[in-house]
Protein backbone atom coordinates (compact mmCIF):
# COMPACT_ATOMS: atom_id res chain seq x y z
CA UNK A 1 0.00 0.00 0.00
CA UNK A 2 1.24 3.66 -0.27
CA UNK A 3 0.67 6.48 1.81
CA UNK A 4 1.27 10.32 2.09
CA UNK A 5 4.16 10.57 4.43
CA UNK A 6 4.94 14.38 6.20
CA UNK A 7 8.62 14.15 7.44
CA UNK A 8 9.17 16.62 9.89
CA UNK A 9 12.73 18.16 10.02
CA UNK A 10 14.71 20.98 10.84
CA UNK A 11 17.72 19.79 9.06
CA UNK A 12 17.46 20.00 4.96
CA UNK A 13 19.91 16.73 4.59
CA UNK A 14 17.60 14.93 7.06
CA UNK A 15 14.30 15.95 5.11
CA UNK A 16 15.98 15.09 1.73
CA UNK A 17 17.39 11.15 2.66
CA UNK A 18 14.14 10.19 4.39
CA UNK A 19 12.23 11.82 1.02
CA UNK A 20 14.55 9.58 -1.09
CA UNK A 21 14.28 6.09 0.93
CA UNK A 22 10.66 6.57 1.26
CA UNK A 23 10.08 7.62 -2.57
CA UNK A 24 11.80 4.63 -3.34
CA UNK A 25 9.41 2.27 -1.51
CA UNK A 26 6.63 4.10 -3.43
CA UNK A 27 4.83 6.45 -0.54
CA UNK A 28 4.27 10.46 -1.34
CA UNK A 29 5.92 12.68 1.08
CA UNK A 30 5.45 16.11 2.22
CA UNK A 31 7.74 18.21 4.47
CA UNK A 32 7.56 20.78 7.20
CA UNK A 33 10.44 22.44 8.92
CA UNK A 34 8.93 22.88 12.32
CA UNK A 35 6.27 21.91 14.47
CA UNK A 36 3.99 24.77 13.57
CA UNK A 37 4.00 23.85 9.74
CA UNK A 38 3.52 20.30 10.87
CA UNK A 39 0.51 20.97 12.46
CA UNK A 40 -1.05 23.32 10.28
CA UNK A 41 -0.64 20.30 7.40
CA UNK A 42 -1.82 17.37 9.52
CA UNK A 43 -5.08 19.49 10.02
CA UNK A 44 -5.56 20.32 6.67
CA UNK A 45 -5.22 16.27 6.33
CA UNK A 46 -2.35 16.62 4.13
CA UNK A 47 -0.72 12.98 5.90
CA UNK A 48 -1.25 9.64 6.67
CA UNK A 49 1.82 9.28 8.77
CA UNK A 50 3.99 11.83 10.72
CA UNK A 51 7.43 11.47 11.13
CA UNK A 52 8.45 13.72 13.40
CA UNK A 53 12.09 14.74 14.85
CA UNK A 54 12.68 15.71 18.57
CA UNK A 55 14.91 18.59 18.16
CA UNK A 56 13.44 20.92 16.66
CA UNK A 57 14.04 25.39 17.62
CA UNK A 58 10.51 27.08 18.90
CA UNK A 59 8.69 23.73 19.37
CA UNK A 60 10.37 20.75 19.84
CA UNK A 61 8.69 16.61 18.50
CA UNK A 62 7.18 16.51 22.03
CA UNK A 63 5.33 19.53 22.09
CA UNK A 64 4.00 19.21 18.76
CA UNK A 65 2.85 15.38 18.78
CA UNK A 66 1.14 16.56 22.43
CA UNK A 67 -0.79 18.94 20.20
CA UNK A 68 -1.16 16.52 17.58
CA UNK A 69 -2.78 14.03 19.70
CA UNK A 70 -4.97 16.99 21.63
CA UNK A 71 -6.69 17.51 18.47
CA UNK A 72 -9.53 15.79 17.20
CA UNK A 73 -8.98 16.44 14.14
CA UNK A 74 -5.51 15.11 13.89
CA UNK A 75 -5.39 12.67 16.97
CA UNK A 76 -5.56 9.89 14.72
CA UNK A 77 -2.81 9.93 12.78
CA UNK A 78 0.27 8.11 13.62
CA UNK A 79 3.38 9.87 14.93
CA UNK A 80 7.30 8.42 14.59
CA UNK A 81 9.74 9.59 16.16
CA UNK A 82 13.24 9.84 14.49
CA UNK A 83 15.89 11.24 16.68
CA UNK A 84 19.39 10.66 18.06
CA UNK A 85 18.47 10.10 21.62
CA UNK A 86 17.87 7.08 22.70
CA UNK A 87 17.83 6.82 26.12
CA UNK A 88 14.37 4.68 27.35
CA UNK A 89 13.90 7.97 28.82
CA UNK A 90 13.01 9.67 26.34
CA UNK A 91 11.64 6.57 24.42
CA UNK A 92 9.08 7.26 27.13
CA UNK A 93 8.31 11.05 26.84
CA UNK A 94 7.21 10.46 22.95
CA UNK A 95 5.25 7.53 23.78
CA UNK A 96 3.71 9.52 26.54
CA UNK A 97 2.99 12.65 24.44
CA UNK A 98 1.30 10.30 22.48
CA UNK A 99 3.55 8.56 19.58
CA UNK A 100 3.45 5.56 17.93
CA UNK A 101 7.01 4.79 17.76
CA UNK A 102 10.37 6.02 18.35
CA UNK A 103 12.94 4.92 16.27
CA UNK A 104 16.85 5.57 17.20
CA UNK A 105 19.12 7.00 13.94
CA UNK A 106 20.36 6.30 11.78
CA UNK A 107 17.13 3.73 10.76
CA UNK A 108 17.52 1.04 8.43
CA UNK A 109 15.31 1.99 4.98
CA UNK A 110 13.38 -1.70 6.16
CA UNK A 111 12.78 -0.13 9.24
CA UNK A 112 11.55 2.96 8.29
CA UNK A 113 9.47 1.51 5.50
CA UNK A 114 7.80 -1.07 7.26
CA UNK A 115 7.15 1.17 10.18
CA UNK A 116 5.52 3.29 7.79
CA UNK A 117 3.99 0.57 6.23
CA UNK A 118 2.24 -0.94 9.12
CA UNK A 119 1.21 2.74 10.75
CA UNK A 120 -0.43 3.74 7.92
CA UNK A 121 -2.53 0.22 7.45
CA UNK A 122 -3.99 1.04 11.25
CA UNK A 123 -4.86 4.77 10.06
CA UNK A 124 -6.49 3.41 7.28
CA UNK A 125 -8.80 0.89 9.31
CA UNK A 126 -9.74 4.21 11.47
CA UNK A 127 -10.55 6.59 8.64
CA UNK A 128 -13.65 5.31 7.04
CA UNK A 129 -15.16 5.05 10.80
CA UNK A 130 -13.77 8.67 11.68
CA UNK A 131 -15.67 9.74 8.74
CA UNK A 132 -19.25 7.70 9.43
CA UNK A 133 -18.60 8.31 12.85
CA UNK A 134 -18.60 12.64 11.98
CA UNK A 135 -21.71 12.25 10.71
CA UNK A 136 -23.40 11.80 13.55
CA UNK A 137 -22.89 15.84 13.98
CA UNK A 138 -25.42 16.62 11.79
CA UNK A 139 -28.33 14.25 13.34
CA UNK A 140 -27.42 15.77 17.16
CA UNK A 141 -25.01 13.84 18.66
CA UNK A 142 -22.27 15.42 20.77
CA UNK A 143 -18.89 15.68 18.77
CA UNK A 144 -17.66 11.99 18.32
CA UNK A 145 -14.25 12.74 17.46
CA UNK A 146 -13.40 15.10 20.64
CA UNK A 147 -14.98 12.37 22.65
CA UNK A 148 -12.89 9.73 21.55
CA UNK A 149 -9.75 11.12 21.77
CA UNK A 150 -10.50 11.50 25.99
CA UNK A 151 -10.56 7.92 26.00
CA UNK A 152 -7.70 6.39 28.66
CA UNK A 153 -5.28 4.11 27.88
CA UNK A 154 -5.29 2.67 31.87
CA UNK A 155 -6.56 -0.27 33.27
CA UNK A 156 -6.92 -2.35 30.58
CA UNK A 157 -7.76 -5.77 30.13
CA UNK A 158 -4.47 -7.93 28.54
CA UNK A 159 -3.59 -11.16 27.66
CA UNK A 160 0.22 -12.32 27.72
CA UNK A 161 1.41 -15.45 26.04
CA UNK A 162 4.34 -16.42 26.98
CA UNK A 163 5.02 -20.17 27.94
CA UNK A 164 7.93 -19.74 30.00
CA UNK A 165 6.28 -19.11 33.11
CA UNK A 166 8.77 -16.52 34.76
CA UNK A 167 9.55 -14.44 32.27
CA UNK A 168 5.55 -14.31 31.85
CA UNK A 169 4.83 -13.09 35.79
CA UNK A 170 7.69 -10.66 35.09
CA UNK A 171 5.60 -9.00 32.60
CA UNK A 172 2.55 -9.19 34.15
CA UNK A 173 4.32 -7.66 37.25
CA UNK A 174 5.21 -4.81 35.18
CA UNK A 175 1.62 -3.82 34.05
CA UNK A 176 0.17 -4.63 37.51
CA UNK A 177 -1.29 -1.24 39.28
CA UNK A 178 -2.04 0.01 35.60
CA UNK A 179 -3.77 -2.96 33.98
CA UNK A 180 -5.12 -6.40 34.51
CA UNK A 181 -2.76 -8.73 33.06
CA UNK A 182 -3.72 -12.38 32.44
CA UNK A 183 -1.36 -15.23 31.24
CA UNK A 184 -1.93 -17.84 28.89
CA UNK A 185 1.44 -20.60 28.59
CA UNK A 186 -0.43 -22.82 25.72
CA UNK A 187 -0.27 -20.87 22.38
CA UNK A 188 -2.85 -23.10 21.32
CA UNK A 189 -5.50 -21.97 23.73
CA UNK A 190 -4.39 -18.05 23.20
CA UNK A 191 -6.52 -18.07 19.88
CA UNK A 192 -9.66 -18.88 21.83
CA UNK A 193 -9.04 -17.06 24.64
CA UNK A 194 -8.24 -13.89 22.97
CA UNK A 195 -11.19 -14.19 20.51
CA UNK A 196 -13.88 -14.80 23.72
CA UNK A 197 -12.00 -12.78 26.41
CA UNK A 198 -13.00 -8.95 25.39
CA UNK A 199 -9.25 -7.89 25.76
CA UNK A 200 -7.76 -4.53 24.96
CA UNK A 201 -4.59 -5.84 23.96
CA UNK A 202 -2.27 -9.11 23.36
CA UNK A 203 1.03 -9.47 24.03
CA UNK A 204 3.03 -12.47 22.27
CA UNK A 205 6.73 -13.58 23.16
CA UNK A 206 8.59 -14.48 20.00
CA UNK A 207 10.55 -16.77 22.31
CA UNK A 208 7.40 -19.52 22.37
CA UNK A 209 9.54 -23.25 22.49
CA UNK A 210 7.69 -25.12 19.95
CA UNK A 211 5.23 -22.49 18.38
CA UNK A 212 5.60 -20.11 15.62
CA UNK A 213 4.56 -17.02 16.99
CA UNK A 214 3.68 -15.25 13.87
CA UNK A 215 1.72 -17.90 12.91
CA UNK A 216 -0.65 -16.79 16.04
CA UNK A 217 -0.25 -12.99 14.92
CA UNK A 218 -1.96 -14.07 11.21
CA UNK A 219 -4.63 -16.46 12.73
CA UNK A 220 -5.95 -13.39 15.22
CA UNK A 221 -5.20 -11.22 12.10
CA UNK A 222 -7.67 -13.61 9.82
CA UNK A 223 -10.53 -14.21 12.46
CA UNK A 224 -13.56 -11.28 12.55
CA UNK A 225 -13.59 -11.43 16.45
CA UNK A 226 -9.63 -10.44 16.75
CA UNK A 227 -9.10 -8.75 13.83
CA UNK A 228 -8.92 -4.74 15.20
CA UNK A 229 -7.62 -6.57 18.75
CA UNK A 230 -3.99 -4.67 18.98
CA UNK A 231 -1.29 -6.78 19.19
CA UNK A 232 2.12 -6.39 20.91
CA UNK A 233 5.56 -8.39 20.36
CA UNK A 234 8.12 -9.15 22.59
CA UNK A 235 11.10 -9.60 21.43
CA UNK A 236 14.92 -10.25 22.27
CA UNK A 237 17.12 -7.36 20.60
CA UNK A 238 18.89 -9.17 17.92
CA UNK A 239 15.73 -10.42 16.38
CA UNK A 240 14.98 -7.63 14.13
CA UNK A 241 13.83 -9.58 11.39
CA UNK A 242 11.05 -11.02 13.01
CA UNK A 243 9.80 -7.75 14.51
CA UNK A 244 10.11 -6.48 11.45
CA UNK A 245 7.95 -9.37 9.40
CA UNK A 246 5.43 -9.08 12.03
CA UNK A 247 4.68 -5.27 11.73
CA UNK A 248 4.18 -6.06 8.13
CA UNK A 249 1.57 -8.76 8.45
CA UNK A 250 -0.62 -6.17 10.72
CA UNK A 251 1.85 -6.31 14.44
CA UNK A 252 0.69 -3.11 15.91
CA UNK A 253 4.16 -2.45 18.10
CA UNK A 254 6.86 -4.24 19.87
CA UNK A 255 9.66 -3.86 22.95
CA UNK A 256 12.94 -5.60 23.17
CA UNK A 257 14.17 -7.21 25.99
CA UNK A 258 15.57 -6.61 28.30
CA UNK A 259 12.22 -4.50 29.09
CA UNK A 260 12.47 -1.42 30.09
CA UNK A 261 9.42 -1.04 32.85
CA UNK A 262 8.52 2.58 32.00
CA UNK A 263 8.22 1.78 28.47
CA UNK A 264 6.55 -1.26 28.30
CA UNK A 265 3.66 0.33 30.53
CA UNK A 266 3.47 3.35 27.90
CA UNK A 267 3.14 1.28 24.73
CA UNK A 268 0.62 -0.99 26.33
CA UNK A 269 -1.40 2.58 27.45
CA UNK A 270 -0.90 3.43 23.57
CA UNK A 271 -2.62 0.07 22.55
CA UNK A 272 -5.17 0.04 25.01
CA UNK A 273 -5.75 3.83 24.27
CA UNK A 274 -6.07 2.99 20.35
CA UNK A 275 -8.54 -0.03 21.07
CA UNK A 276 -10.80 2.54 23.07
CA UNK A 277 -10.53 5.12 20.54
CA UNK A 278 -11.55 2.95 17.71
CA UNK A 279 -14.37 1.07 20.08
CA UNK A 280 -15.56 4.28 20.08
CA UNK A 281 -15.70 5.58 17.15
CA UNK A 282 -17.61 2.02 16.32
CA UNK A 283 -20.30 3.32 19.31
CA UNK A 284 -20.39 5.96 17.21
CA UNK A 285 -21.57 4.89 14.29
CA UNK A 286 -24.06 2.92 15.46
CA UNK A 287 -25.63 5.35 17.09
CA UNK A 288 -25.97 7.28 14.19
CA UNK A 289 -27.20 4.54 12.13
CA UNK A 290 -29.77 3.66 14.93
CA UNK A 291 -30.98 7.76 14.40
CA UNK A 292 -31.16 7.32 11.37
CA UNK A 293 -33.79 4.61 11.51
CA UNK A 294 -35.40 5.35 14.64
CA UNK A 295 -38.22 7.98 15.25
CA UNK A 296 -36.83 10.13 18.46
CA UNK A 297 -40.24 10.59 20.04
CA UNK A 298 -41.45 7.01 20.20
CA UNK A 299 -38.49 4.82 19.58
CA UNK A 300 -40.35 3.01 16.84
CA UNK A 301 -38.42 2.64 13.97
CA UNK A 302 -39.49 5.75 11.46
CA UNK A 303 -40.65 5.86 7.63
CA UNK A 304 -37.47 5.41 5.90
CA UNK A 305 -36.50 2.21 7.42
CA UNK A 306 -40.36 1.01 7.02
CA UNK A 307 -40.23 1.27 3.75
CA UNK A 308 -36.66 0.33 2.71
CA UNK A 309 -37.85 -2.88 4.76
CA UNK A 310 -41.53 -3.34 3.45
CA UNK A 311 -39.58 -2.87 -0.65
CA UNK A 312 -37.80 -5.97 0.76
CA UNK A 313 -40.50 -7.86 2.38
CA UNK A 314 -42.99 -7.35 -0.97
CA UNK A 315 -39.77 -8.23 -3.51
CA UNK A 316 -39.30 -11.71 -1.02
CA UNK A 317 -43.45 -12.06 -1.33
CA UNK A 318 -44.13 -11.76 -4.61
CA UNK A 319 -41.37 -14.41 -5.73
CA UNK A 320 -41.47 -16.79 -2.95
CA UNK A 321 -45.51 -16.59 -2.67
CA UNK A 322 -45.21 -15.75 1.23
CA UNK A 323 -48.21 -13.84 2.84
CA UNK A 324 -47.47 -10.20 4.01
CA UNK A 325 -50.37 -8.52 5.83
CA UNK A 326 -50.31 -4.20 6.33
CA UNK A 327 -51.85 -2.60 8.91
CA UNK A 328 -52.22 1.66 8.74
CA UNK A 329 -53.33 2.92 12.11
CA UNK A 330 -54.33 6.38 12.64
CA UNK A 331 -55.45 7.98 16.47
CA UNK A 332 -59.09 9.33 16.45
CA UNK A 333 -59.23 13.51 16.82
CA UNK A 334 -55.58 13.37 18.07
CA UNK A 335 -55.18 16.89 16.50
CA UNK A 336 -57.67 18.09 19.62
CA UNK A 337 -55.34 16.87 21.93
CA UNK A 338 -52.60 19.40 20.35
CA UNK A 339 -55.44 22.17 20.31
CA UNK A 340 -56.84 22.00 23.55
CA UNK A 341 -53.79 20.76 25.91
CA UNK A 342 -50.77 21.47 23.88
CA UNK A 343 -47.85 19.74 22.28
CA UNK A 344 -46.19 18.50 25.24
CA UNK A 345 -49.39 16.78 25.87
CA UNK A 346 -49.76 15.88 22.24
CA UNK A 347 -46.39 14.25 22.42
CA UNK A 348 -46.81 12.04 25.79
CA UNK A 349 -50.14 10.47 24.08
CA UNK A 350 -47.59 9.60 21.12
CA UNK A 351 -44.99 7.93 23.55
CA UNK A 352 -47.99 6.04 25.39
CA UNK A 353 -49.53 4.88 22.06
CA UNK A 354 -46.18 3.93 20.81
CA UNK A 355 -45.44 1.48 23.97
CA UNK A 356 -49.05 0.23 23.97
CA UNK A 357 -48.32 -0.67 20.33
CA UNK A 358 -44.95 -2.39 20.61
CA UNK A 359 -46.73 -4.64 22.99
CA UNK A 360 -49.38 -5.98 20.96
CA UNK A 361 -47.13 -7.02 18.09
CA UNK A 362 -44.48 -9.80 17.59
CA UNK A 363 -40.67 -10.09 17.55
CA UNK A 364 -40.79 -10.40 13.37
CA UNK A 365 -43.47 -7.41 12.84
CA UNK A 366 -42.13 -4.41 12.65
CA UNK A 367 -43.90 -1.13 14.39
CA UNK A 368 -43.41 2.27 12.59
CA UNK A 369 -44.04 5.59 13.23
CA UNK A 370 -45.72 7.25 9.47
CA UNK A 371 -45.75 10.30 10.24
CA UNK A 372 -47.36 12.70 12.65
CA UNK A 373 -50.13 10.34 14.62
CA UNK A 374 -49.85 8.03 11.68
CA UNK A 375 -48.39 4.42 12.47
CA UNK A 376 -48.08 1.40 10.31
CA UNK A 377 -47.15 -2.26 11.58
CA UNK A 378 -45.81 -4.60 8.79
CA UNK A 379 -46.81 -8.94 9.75
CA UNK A 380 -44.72 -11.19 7.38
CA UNK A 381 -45.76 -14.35 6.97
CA UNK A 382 -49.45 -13.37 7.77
CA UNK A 383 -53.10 -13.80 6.10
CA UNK A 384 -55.75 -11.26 6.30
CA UNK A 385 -57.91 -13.18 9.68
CA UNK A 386 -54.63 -13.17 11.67
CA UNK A 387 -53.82 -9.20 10.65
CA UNK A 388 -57.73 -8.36 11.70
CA UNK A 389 -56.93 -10.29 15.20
CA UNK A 390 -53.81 -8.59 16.17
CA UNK A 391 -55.58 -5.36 14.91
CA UNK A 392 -58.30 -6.14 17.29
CA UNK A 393 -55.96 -6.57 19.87
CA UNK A 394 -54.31 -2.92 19.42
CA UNK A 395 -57.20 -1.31 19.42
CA UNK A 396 -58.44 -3.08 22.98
CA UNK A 397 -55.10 -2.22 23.72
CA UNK A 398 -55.48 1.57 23.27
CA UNK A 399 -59.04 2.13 24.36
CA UNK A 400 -58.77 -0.18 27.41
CA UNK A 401 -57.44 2.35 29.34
CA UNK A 402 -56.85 6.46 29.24
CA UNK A 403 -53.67 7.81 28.94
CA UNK A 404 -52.30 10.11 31.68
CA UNK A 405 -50.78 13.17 30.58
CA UNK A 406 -49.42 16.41 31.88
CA UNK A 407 -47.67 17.56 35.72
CA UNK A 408 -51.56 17.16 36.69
CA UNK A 409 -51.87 13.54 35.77
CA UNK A 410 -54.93 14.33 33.62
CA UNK A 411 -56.88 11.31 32.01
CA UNK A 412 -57.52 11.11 27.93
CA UNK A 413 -59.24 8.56 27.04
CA UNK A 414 -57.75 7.55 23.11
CA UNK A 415 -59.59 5.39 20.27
CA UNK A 416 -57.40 4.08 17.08
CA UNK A 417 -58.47 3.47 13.54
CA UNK A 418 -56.89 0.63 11.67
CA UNK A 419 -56.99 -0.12 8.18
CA UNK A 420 -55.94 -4.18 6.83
CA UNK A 421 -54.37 -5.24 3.60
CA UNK A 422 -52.58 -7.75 2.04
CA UNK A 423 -50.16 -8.77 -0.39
CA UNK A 424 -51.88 -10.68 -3.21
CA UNK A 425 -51.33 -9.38 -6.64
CA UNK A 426 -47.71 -10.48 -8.74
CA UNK A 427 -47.57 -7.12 -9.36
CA UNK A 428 -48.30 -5.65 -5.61
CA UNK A 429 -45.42 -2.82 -4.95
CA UNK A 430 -44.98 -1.06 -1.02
CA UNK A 431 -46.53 1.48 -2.53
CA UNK A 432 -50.08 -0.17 -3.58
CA UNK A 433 -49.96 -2.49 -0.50
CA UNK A 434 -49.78 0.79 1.46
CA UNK A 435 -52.63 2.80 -0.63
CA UNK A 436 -54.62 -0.29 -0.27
CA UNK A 437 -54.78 -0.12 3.62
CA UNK A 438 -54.76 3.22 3.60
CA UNK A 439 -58.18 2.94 1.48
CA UNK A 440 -58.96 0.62 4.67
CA UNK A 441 -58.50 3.29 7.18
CA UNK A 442 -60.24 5.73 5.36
CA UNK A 443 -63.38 2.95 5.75
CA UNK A 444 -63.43 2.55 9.15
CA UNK A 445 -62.90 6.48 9.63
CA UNK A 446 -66.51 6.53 7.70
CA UNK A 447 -67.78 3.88 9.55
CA UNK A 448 -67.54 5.79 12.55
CA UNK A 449 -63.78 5.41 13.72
CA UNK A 450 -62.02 3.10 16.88
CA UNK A 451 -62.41 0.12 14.67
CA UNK A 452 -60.46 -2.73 12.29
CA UNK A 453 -61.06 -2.69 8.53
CA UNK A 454 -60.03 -4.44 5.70
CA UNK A 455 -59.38 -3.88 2.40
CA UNK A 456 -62.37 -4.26 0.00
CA UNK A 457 -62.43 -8.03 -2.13
């Protein structure tokens, strides 16, 4: 895959031999001189990757991937540090302000390339929900993006495997007081485990006697329930080539051993932190696609998703020969309910009816809200006598008792209208099923309303 790489640099010679070793491997890259520029073209979403050097005059790489990560606009998009100081230290600060990586110079051009690689796979998997998730602006909801990035990356839930027993409780010692660490010594049982256990994060020895490890890291790669689960190596120092093939197959980061403490428990926070972010982002969109398809007053589902449901129901009818029964309900003189107590009033009588509703009809019918005190309830699977029953049984429902309204707990009592049709001609659309019981409704409004009709033979 290529990406759009900004290298962040100070030094012209620097800028100019990362430019050439990444143009050779095929990515685009853009350049800034200092932090400021650098932020000014993450925001205008000018990157997929940042790398980003420490030492820097006016804003140094911490400062400016703290900003980059305090943004919501640019939080998302991975940050390397590329420096000359490599103390764990300062390995530490950039993973605390919030990078990805921090690589030592000079880098090897695999290094850099798979780093970049890898980084910019993850972005990739974040962008199309970042965008869905946005969305959700314009129907109400509260900024998604600034509430993801104040996810924490503490106490999360991780799985070690690691089937030499001390060097596992080592690890898990480390992480202890900011995460709950589990160990799992079989390799064979870590698939499972990981895939049912609702972790945050996996870490995998490469040391395993007996086991390819990076044969686990592409079977949790391959399965649906593990596939966004992050996943950390660890690995000795001289086994670069490994770390290396694993970042490429979808690794999200690694630490060499001998482990530094401090470091270990920041690029853990960095996983755990990434899995919440993109958890929420999921949240997210779902909640906007359950607006979308859900009338806010009641909580039915609303017209749109009625009818993109009833095209599907009529298409599966008409060539299967299944039964599919309408019903059109409309509430009797509801608009003198607006008119003489108000629309707050007008609106609790909605909610009521709404409930009332859902609990006269089955699991596979779906209840709608039409359109002002308009309802309709689609019945697969059902003939004309059972449609009239369950009819019957909404209208009891509704006129059985009043509805309570207003701070003075005043009694209404309600009637419903409901109009019957069915699916029964090769050429029935949504739209003549629906004019059909419409037709109904408008019959047992003549005949005097708070009755069942159905369509005429």
């Amino acid at each position: 895959m290529t990406a759009r790489v900004l290298v962040v640099d100070d030094t012209p010679a620097n800028v100019k031999l990362l430019q050439v070793r990444l143009t050779a491997e095929y990515f685009e890259v853009v350049s800034a001189t200092n932090g400021y520029q650098a932020l000014e073209l993450a925001e205008r979403s000018a990157c997929d990757i940042i790398l980003l050097d420490v030492m820097m005059p006016g804003m140094d790489g911490f400062e400016t991937c703290r900003r980059l990560k305090a943004n919501p606009a640019t939080h998302h998009i991975p940050v390397v540090m590329i420096t000359a100081l490599d103390s764990p230290e300062d390995r530490v600060q950039g993973l605390k302000a919030g990078a990805d990586d921090f690589l030592t110079k000079p880098v090897s051009d695999i290094a850099v390339a798979t780093r970049v690689r890898s980084l910019s796979r993850l972005k990739l998997m974040t962008d199309e929900l970042r965008l869905r998730a946005a969305s959700g602006r314009h129907m109400g909801i509260d900024d998604p993006l600034a509430a993801a990035i104040q996810v924490s990356g503490e106490n999360g839930r991780i799985l070690i495997v690691d089937d030499r027993t001390e060097a596992a409780d080592r690890t898990r010692a480390i992480l202890e007081g900011h995460h709950r660490a589990e160990i799992e010594t079989r390799p064979q049982e870590a698939l499972f485990r990981a895939a049912e256990g609702q972790y945050d994060c996996v870490m995998i020895s490469l040391a395993l006697n007996g086991f390819d490890p990076l044969r686990l890291c592409s079977q949790l790669r391959s399965l649906d329930r593990t596939r966004d689960l992050p996943l950390l190596l660890v690995a000795e120092s001289d086994d670069t080539a490994r770390v290396l093939r694993g970042l490429d197959m979808g690794v999200n980061d690694y630490v060499l051993r001998p482990i530094d403490h401090d470091e270990l428990i920041a690029r853990a926070a960095t996983q755990v932190r990434r899995r919440r972010y993109t958890e929420k982002l999921r949240d997210n969109v779902q909640l906007s696609v359950t607006m979308a398809v859900t009338d806010p007053l009641t909580g039915l589902h609303n017209r749109r998703y009625m009818e993109a449901h009833l095209r599907t129901l009529v298409g599966q009818g008409v060539e299967n020969g299944r039964a599919l029964s309408v019903l059109v309900l409309d509430i009797d003189y509801f608009k003198s309910i607006n008119d003489d107590l108000g629309h707050d009033a007008g609106d609790e009588v909605l909610r009521q009816f709404a409930a009332r509703l859902r609990s006269c009809t089955r699991g596979v019918d779906l209840a709608c809200r039409y359109g002002g005190e308009e309802f309709v309830v689609v019945m697969p699977e059902t003939e004309v006598p059972v449609a009239l029953r369950v009819g019957e049984r909404i209208r009891q429902a509704i006129g059985r008792e009043p509805f309570v309204v207003g701070p003075g707990r005043q009694t209404i009592d309600m009637t419903v209208s409901i109009g019957v049709a069915v699916l029964e001609h090769p050429d029935d659309t949504p739209e003549r099923l629906l004019k059909r019981a419409d037709h109904a409704l408008y019959a047992a409004k003549r005949e005097g309303r708070n009755r069942v009709a159905a369509e005429a033979a």
